[in-house]
Structure formats: C-alpha cells, structure tokens
C-alpha atoms as a PDB file:
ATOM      1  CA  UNK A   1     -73.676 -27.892  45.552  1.00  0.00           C
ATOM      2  CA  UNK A   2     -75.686 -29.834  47.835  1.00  0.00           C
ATOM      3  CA  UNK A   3     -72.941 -31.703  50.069  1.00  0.00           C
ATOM      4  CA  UNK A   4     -71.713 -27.725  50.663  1.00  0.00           C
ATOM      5  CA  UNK A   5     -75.223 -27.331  51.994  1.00  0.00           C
ATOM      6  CA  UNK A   6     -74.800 -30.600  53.587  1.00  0.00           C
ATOM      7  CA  UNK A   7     -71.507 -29.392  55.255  1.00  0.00           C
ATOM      8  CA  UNK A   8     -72.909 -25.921  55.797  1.00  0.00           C
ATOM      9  CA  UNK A   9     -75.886 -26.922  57.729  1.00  0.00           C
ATOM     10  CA  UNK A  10     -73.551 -29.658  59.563  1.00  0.00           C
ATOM     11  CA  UNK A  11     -71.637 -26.622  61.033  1.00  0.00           C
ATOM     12  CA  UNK A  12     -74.526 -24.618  61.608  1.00  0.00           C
ATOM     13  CA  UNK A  13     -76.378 -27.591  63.739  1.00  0.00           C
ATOM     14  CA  UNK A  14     -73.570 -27.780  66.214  1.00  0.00           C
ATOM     15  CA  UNK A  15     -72.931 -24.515  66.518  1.00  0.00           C
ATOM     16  CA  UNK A  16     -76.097 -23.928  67.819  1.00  0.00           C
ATOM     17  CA  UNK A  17     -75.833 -27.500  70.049  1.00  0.00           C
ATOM     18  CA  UNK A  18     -72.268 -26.084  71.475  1.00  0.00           C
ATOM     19  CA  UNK A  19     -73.905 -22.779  72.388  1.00  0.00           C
ATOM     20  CA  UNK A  20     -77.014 -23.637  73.500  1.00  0.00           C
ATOM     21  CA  UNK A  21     -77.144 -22.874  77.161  1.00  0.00           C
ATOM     22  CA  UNK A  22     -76.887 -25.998  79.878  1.00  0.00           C
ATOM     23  CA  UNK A  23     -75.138 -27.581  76.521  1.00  0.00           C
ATOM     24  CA  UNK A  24     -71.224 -28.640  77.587  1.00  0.00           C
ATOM     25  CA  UNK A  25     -69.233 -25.660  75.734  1.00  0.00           C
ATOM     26  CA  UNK A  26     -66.483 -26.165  73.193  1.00  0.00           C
ATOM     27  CA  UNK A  27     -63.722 -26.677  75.375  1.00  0.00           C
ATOM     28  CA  UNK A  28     -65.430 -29.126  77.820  1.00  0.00           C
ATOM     29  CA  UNK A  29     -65.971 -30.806  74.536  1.00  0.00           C
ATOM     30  CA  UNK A  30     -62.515 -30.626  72.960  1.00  0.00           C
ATOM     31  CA  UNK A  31     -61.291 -31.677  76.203  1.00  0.00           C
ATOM     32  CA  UNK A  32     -63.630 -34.978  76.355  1.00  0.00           C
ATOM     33  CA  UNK A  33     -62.256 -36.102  72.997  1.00  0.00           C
ATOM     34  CA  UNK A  34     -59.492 -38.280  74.301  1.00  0.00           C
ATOM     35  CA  UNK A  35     -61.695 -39.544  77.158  1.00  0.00           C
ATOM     36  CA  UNK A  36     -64.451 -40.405  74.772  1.00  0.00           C
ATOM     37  CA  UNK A  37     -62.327 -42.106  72.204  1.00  0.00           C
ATOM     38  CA  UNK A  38     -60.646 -44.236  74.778  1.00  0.00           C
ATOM     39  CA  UNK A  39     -64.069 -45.137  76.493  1.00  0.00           C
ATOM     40  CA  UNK A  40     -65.269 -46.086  73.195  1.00  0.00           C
ATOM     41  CA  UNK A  41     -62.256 -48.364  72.398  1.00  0.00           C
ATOM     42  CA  UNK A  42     -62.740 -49.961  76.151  1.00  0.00           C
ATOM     43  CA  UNK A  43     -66.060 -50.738  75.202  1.00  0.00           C
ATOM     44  CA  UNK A  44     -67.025 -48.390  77.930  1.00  0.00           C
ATOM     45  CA  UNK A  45     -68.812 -45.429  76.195  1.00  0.00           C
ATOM     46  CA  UNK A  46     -71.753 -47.590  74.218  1.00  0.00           C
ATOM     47  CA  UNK A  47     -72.636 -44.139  72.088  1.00  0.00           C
ATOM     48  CA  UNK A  48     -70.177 -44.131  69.531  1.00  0.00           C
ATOM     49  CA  UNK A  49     -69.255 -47.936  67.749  1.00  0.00           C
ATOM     50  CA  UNK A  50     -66.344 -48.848  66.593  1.00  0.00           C
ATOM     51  CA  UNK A  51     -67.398 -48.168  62.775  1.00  0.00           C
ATOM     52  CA  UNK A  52     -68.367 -44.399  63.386  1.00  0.00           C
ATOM     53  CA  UNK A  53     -64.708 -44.358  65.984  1.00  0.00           C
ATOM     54  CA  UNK A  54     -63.021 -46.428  62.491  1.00  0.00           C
ATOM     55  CA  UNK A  55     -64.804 -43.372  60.132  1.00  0.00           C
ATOM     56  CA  UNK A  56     -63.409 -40.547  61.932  1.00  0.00           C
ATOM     57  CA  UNK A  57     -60.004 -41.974  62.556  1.00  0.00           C
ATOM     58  CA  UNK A  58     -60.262 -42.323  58.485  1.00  0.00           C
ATOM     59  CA  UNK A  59     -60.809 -38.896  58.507  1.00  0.00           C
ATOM     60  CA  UNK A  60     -57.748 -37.596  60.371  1.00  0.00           C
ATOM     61  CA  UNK A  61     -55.606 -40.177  58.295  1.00  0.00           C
ATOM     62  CA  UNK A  62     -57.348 -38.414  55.465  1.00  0.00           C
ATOM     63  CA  UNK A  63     -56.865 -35.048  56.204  1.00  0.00           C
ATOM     64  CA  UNK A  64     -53.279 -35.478  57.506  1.00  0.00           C
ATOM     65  CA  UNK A  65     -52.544 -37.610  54.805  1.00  0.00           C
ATOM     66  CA  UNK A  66     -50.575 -36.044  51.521  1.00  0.00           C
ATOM     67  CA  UNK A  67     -52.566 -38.008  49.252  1.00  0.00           C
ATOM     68  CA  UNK A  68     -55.937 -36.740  48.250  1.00  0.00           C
ATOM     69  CA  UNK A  69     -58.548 -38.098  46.008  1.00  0.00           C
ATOM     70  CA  UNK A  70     -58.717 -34.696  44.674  1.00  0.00           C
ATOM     71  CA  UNK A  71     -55.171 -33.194  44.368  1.00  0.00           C
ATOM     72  CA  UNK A  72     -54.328 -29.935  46.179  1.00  0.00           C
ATOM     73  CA  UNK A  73     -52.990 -28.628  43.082  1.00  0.00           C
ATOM     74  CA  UNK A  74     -56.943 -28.400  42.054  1.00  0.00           C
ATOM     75  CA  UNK A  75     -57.149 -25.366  44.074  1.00  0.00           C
ATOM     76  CA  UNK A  76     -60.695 -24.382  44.926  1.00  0.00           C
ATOM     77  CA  UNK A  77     -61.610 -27.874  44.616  1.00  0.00           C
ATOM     78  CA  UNK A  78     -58.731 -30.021  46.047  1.00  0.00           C
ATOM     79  CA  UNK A  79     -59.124 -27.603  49.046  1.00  0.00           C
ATOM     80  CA  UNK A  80     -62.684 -27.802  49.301  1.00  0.00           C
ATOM     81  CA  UNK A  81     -62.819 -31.504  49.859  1.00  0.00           C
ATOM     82  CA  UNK A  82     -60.342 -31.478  52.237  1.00  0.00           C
ATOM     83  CA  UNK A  83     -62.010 -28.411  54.181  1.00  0.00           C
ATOM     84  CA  UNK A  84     -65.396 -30.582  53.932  1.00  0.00           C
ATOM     85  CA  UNK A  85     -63.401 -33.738  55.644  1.00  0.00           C
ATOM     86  CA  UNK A  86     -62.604 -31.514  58.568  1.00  0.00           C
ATOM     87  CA  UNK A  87     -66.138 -29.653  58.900  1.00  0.00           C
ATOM     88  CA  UNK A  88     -67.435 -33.161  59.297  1.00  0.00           C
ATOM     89  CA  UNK A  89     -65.288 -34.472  61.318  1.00  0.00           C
ATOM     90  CA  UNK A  90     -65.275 -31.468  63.519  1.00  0.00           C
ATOM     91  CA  UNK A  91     -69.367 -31.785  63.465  1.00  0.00           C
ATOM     92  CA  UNK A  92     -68.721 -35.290  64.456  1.00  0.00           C
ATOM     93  CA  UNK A  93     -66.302 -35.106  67.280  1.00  0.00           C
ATOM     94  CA  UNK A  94     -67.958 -32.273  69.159  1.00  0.00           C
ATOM     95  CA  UNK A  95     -71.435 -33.489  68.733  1.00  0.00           C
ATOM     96  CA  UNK A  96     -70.734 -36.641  69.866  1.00  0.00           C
ATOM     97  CA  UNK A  97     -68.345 -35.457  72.538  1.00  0.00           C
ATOM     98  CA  UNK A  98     -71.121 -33.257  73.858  1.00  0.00           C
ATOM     99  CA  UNK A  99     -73.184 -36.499  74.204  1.00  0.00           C
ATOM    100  CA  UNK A 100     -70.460 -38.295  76.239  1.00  0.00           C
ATOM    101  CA  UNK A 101     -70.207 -35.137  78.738  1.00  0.00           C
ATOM    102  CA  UNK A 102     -73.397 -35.976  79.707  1.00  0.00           C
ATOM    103  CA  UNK A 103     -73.070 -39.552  79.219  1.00  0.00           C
ATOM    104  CA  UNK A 104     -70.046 -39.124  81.933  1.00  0.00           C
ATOM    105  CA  UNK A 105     -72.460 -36.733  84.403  1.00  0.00           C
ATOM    106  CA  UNK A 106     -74.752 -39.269  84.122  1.00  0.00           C
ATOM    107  CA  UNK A 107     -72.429 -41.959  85.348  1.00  0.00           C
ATOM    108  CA  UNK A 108     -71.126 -39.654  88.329  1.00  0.00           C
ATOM    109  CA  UNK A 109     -74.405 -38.717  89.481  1.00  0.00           C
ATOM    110  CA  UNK A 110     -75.737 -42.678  89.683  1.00  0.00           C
ATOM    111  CA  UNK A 111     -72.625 -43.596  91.597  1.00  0.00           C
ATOM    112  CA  UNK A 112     -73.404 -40.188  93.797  1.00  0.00           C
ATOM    113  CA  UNK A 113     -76.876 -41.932  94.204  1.00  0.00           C
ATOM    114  CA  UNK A 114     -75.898 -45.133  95.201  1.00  0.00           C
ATOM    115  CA  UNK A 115     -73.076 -44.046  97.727  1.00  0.00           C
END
C-alpha cells in the first residue's frame, strides 16, 4: 500500500513541476529526452550519473521486457508492478529532463554573455 502512495505522490509531484508556469512543459521535456541522455553519456550533462542513466535504462528493458518478476497472468498485481515501473520512470525522465532544459538555457545564455 505504501509504494502505491509512493508512486501516487511521484506522479502527483511532477505533475505539478510540468505545469507550473515558467516550468519547461511536457513536450519541451519529452523532446529533451534524447538530448539529455546523450549529454549524460558524453559526460556533458553532470545532473544525471551514469547509475541513475543505468536505472532507467533497466527500467525500459524491464517494462519492454516479457519477463516479469511478477507474471502478467497475476492480473491486478502483475499489471500493477509493471504500471509502477513506468510511473517512475516517467517521474524520472521528465523531472530530470525539466532540469536539463534549464541546464541547456543556462549554457546558451553564458555563451550569449561571453560573445
């Protein structure tokens, strides 16, 4: 019961960060994703490590994946875990892609600065 709070208030936290205005919205986000994992890998983007980047890739693998720690067959609960997976990685991905939006703005508007 408690990791559905968990999960619940997860998806409730960046909600509100994804709507909150000045905030980048969801498709600015979605749209950093790629940019933000490949900075990361480049060692370019120092806000997300290589462990949390390793986690979430787990995730996907997990998710995408046909074997479950819980079977599917389980309904309610071979659904739920998978459904939990996703809410956190979705949490994940668009709270920290948020963060490298403004990482990135950051970067233009020094090199605006200097030129």
């Amino acid at each position: 019961m408690m990791a559905k709070a968990a999960r619940a208030a997860a998806a409730w936290r960046t909600y509100r960060e994804v709507t909150k205005p000045g905030s980048p919205g969801l498709m600015t986000r979605a749209r950093a994703i790629p940019r933000m994992v490949g900075a990361a890998m480049r060692g370019r983007y120092p806000g997300l490590g290589k462990g949390k980047l390793a986690l979430m890739g787990m995730g996907v693998v997990y998710i995408i994946s046909p074997i479950d720690a819980i079977p599917d067959f389980l309904t309610l609960i071979g659904v739920a875990d998978d459904f939990g997976v996703f809410l956190w990685l979705m949490a994940a991905l668009l709270g920290e892609s948020g963060r490298f939006v403004e990482h990135e703005r950051g970067v233009i508007q020094a090199r605006l600065e200097e030129g």
